[in-house]
C-alpha atoms as a PDB file:
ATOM      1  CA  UNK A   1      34.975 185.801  37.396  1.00  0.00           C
ATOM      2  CA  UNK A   2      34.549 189.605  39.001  1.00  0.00           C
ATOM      3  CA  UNK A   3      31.016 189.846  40.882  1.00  0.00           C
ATOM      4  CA  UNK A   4      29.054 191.113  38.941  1.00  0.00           C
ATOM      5  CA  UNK A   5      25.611 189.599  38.076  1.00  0.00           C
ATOM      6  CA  UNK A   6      23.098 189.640  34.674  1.00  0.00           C
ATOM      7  CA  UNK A   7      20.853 193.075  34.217  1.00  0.00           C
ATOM      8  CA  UNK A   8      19.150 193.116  30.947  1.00  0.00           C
ATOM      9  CA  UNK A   9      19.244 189.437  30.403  1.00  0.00           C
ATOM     10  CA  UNK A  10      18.671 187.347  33.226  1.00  0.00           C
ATOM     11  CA  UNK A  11      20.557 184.158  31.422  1.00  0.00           C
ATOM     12  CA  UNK A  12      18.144 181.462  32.861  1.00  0.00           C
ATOM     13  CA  UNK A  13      19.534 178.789  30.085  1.00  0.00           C
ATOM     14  CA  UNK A  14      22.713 179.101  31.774  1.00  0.00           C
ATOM     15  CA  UNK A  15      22.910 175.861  34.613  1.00  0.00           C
ATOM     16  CA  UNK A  16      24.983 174.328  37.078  1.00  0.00           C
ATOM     17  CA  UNK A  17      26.280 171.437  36.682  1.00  0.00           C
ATOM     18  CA  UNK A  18      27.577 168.328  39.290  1.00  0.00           C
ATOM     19  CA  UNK A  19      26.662 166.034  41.083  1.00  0.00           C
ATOM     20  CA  UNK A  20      23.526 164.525  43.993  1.00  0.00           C
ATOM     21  CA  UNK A  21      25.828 165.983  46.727  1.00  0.00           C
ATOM     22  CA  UNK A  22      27.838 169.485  44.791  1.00  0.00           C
ATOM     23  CA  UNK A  23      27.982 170.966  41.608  1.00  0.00           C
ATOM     24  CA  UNK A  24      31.199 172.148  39.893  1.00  0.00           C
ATOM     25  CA  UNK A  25      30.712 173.509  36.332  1.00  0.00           C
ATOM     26  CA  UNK A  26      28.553 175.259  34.292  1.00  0.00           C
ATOM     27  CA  UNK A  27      26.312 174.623  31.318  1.00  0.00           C
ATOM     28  CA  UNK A  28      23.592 176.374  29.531  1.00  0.00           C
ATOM     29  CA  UNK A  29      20.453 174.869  28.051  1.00  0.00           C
ATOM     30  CA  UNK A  30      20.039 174.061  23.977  1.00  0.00           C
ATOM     31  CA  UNK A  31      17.018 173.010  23.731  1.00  0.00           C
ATOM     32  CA  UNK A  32      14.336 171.987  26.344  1.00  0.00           C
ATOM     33  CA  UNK A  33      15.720 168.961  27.166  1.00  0.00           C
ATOM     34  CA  UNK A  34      19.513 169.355  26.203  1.00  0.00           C
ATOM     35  CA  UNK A  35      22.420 170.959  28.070  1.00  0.00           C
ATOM     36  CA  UNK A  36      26.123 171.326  26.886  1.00  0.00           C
ATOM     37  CA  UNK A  37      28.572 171.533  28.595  1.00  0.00           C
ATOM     38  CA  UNK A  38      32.442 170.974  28.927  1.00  0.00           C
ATOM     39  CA  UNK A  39      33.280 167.110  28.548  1.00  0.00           C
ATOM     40  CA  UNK A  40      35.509 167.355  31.469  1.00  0.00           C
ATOM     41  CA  UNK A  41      32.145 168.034  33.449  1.00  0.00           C
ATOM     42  CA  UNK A  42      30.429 164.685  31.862  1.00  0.00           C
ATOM     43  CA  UNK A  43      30.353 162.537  35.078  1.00  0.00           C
ATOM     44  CA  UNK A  44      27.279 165.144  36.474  1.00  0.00           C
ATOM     45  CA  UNK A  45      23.735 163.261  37.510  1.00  0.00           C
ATOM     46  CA  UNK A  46      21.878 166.678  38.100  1.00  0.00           C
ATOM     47  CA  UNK A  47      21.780 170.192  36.569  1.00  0.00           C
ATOM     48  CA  UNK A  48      20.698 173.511  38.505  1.00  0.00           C
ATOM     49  CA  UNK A  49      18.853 176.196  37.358  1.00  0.00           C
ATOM     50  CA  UNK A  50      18.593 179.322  39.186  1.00  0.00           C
ATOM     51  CA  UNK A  51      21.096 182.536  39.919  1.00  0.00           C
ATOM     52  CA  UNK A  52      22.956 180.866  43.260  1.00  0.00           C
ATOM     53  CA  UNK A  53      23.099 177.085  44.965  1.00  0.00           C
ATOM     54  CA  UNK A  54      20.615 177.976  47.312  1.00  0.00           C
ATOM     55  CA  UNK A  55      18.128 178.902  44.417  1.00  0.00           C
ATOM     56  CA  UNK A  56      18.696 175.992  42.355  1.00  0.00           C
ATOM     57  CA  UNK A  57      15.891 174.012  40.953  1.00  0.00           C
ATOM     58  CA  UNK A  58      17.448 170.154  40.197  1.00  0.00           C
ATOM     59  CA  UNK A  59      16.847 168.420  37.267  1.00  0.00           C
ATOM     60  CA  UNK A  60      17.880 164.932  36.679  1.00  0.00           C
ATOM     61  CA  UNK A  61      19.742 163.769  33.692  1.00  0.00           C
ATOM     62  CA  UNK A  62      19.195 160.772  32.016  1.00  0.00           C
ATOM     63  CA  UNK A  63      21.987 160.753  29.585  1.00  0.00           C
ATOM     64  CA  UNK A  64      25.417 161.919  28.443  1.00  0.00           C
ATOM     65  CA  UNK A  65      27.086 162.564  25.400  1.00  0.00           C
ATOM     66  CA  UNK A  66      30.733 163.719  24.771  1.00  0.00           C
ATOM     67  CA  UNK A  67      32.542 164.651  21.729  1.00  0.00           C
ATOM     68  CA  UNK A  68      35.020 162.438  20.233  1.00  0.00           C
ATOM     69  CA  UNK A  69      38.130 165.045  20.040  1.00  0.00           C
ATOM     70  CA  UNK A  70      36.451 168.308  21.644  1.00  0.00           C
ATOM     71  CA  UNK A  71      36.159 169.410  24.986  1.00  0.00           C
ATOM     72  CA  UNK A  72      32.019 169.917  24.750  1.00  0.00           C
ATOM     73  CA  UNK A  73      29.404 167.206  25.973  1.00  0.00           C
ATOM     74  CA  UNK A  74      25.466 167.308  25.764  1.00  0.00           C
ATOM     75  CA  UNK A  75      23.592 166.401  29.319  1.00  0.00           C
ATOM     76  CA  UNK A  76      19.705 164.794  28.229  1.00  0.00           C
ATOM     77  CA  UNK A  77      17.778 166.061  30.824  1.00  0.00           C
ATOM     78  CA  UNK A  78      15.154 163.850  32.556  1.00  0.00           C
ATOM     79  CA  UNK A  79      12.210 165.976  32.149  1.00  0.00           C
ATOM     80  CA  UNK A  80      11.885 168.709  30.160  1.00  0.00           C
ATOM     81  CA  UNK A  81      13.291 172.292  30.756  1.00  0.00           C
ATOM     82  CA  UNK A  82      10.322 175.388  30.365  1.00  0.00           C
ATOM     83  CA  UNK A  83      13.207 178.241  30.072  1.00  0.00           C
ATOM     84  CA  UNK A  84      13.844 180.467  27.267  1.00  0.00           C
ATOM     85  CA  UNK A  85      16.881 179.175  25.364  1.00  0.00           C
ATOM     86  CA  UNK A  86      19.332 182.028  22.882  1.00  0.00           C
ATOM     87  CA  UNK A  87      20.123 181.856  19.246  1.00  0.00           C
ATOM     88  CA  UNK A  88      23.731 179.802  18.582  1.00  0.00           C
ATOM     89  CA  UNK A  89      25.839 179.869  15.991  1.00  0.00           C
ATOM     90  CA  UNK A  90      25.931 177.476  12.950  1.00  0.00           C
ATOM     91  CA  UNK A  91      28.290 175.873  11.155  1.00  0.00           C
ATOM     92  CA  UNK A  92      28.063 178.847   8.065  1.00  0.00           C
ATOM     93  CA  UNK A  93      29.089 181.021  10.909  1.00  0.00           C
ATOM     94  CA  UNK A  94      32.398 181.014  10.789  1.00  0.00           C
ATOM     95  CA  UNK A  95      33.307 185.092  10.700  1.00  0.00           C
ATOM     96  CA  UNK A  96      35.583 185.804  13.431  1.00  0.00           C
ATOM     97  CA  UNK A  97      33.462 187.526  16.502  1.00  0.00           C
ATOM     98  CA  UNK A  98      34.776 191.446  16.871  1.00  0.00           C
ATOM     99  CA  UNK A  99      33.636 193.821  19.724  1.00  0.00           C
ATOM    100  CA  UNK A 100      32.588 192.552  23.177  1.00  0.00           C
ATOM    101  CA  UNK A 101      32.006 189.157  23.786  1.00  0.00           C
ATOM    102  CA  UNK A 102      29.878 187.761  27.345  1.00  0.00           C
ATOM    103  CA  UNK A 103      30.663 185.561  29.341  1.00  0.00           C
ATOM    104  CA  UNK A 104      28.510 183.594  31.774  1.00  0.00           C
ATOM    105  CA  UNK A 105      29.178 181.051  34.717  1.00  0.00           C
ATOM    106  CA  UNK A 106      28.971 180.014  38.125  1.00  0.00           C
ATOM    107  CA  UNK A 107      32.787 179.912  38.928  1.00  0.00           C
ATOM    108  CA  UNK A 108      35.095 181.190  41.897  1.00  0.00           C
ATOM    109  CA  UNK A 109      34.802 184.715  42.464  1.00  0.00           C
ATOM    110  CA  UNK A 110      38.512 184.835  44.483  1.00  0.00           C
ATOM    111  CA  UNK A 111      41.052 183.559  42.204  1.00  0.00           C
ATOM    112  CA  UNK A 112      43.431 183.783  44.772  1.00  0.00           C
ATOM    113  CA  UNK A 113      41.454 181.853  47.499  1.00  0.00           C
ATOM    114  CA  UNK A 114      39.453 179.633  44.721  1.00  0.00           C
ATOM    115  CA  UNK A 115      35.928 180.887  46.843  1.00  0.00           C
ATOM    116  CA  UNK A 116      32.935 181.844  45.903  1.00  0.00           C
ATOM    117  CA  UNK A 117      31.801 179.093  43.722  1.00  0.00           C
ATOM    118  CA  UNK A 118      28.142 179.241  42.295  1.00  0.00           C
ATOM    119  CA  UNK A 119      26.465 182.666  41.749  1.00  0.00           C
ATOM    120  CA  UNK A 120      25.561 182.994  38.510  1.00  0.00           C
ATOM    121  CA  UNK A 121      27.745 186.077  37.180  1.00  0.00           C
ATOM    122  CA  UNK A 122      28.855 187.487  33.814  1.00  0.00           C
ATOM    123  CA  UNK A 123      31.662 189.139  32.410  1.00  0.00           C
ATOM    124  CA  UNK A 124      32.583 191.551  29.344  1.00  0.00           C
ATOM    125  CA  UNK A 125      35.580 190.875  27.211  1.00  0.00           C
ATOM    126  CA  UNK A 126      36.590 192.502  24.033  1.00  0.00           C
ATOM    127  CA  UNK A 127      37.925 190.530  20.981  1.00  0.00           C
ATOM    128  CA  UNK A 128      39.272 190.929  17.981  1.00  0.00           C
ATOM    129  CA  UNK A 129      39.107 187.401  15.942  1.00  0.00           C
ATOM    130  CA  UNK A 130      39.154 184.037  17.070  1.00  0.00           C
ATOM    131  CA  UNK A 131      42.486 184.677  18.713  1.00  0.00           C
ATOM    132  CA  UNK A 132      44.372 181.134  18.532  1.00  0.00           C
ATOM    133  CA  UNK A 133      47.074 182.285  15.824  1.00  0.00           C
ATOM    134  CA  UNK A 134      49.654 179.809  14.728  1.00  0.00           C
ATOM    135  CA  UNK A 135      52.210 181.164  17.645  1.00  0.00           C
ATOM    136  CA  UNK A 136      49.455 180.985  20.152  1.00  0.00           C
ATOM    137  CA  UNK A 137      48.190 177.450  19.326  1.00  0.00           C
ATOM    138  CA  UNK A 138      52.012 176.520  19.509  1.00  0.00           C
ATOM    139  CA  UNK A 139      52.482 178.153  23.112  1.00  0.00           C
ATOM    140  CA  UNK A 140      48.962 177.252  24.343  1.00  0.00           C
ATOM    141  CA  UNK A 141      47.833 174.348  22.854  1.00  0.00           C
ATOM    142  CA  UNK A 142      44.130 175.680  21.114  1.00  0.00           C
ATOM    143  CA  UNK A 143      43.071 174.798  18.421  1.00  0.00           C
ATOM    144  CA  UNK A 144      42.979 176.853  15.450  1.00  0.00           C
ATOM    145  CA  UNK A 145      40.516 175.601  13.394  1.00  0.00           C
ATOM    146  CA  UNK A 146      38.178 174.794  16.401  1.00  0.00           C
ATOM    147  CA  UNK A 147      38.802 176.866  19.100  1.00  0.00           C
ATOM    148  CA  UNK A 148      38.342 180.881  20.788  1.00  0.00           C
ATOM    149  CA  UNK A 149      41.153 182.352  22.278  1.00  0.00           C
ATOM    150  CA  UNK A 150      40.851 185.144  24.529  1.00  0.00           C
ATOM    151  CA  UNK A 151      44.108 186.436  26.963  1.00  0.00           C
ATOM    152  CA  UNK A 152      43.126 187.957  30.237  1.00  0.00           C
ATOM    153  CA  UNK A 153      44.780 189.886  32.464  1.00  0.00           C
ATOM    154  CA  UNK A 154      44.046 191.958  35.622  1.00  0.00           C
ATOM    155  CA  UNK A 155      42.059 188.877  37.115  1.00  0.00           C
ATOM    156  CA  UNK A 156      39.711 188.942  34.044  1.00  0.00           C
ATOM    157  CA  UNK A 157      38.587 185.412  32.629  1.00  0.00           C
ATOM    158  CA  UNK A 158      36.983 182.511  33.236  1.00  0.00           C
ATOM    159  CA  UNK A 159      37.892 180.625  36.394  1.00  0.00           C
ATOM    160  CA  UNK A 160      36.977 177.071  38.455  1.00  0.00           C
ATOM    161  CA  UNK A 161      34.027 176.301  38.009  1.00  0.00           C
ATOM    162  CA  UNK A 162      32.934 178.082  35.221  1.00  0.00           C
ATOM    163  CA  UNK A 163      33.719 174.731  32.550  1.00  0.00           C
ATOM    164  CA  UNK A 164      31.172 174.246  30.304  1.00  0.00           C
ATOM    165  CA  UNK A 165      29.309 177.550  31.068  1.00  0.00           C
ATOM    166  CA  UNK A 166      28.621 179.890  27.575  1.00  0.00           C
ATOM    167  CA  UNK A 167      30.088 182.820  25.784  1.00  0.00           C
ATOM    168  CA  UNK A 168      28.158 185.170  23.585  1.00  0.00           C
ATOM    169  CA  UNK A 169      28.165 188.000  20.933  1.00  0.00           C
ATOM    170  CA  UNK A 170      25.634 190.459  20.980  1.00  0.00           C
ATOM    171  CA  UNK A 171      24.078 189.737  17.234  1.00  0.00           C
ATOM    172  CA  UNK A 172      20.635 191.742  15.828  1.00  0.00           C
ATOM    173  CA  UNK A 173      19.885 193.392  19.034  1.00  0.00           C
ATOM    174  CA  UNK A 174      20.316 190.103  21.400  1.00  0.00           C
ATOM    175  CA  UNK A 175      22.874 187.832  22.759  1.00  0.00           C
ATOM    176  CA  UNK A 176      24.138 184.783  21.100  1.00  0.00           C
ATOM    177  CA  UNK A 177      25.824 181.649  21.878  1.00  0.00           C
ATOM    178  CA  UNK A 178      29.284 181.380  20.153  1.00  0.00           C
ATOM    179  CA  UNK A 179      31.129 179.199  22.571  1.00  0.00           C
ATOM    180  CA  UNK A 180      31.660 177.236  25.733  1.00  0.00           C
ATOM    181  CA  UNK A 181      34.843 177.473  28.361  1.00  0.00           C
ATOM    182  CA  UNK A 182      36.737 174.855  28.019  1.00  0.00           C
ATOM    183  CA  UNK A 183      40.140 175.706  29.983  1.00  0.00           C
ATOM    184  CA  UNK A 184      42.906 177.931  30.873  1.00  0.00           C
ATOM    185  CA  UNK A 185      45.304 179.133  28.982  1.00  0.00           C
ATOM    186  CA  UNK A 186      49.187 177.418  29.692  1.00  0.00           C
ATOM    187  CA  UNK A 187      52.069 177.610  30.705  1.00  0.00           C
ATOM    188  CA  UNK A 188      50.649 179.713  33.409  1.00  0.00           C
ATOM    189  CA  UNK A 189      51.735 181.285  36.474  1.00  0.00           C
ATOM    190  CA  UNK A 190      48.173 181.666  38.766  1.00  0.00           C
ATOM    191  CA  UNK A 191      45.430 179.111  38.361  1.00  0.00           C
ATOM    192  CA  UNK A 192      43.129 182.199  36.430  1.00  0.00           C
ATOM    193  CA  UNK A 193      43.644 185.405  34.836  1.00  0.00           C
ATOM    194  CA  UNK A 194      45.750 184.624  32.389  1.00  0.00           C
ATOM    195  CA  UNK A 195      43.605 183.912  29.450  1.00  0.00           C
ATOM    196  CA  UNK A 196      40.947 181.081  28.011  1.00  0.00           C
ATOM    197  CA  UNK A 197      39.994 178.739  26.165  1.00  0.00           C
ATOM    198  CA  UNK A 198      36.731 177.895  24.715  1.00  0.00           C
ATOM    199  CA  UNK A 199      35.335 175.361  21.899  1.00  0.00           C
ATOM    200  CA  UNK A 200      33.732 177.262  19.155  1.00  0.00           C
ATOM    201  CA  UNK A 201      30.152 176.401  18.590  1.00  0.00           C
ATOM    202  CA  UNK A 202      30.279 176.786  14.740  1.00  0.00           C
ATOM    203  CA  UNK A 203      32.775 173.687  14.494  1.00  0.00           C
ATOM    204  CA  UNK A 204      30.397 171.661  16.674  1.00  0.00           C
ATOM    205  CA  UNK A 205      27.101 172.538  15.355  1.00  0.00           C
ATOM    206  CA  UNK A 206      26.437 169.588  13.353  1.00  0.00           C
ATOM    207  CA  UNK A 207      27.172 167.234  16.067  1.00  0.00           C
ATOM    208  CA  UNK A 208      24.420 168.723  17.815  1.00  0.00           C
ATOM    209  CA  UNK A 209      22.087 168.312  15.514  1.00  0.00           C
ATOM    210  CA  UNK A 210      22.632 164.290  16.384  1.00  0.00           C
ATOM    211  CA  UNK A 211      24.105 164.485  20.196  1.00  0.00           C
ATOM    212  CA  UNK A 212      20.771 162.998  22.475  1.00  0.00           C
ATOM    213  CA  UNK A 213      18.104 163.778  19.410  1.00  0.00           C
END
């Protein structure tokens, strides 16, 4: 993700997430003691908040959760979380997202060299619809019914690092939560740039009503 860092919104729900001895993904807080996540970054013991790794405040978590099909988990923290949390989506809202979407993460900041991991940064994408179209889902491999699509280009997406960390649409004058990165669009030819993936939080909205409640 290009350097750049939060201004107006200083995203303190969104986390790092890993291990006693590194972190490697990205979440964002859902409550005061839930954070979701990608499932692929379920195996974590800790969470981080802060804006770098030498900031980070560790929290402990004392449970995990994954999805049955989706690539989404929920991390129970240990002890509960004091940081303002955004509005999500729910599962009546389903209109596609037009306009500028956010997104937030800790990930590489050189693509190329796959350095830089864990500053908090953000980056501006425009959209028009959920983007996994029949074609795309057959090329890709998103989902249609349950997924965000959004193609890259010029070094601008999500990259390692960033799993699990949020996307928004600015809604009613503030940002809110409409997905997490999941993965990388394929075939590709570099390891980011090219376009991502990311579970839709309208199609997952009811299991969070149950996941570590």
């Amino acid at each position: 993700m290009p350097p750049t860092s939060p201004a107006e919104d200083a995203f303190t729900d969104v986390v790092l997430v890993g291990s006693d001895t590194a972190y490697w993904c990205s979440g964002i807080l859902i409550d005061e003691r839930r954070v979701l996540t990608a499932a692929h970054c379920a195996a974590a013991t800790r969470v981080g908040f802060g804006n770098d790794l030498a900031s980070a405040a560790h929290v402990r978590i004392a449970q995990r959760f994954t999805h049955p099909s989706l690539d989404v988990a929920v991390l129970q923290l240990a002890t509960v979380a004091k940081v303002r949390g955004h509005r999500r989506r729910n599962a009546a809202d389903t209109i596609p997202p037009f306009g500028t979407i956010r997104i937030v993460g800790f990930g590489v900041r050189d693509r190329l060299r796959l350095t830089g991991f864990g500053t908090k940064r953000q980056l501006d994408l425009a959209v028009d619809g959920w983007g996994c179209t029949i074609a795309r889902a057959n090329a890709t491999g998103c989902r249609m019914s349950e997924e965000l699509l959004v193609r890259g280009g010029q070094g601008n997406d999500t990259c390692l690092g960033d799993s699990g960390g949020p996307v928004f649409e600015f809604i009613d004058g503030d940002w809110r939560l409409i997905g997490i990165t999941s993965r990388g669009m394929r075939p590709r030819k570099v390891i980011c740039g090219e376009g991502g993936i990311y579970v839709r939080l309208d199609r997952i909205h009811s299991w969070l009503d149950r996941a570590g409640t």
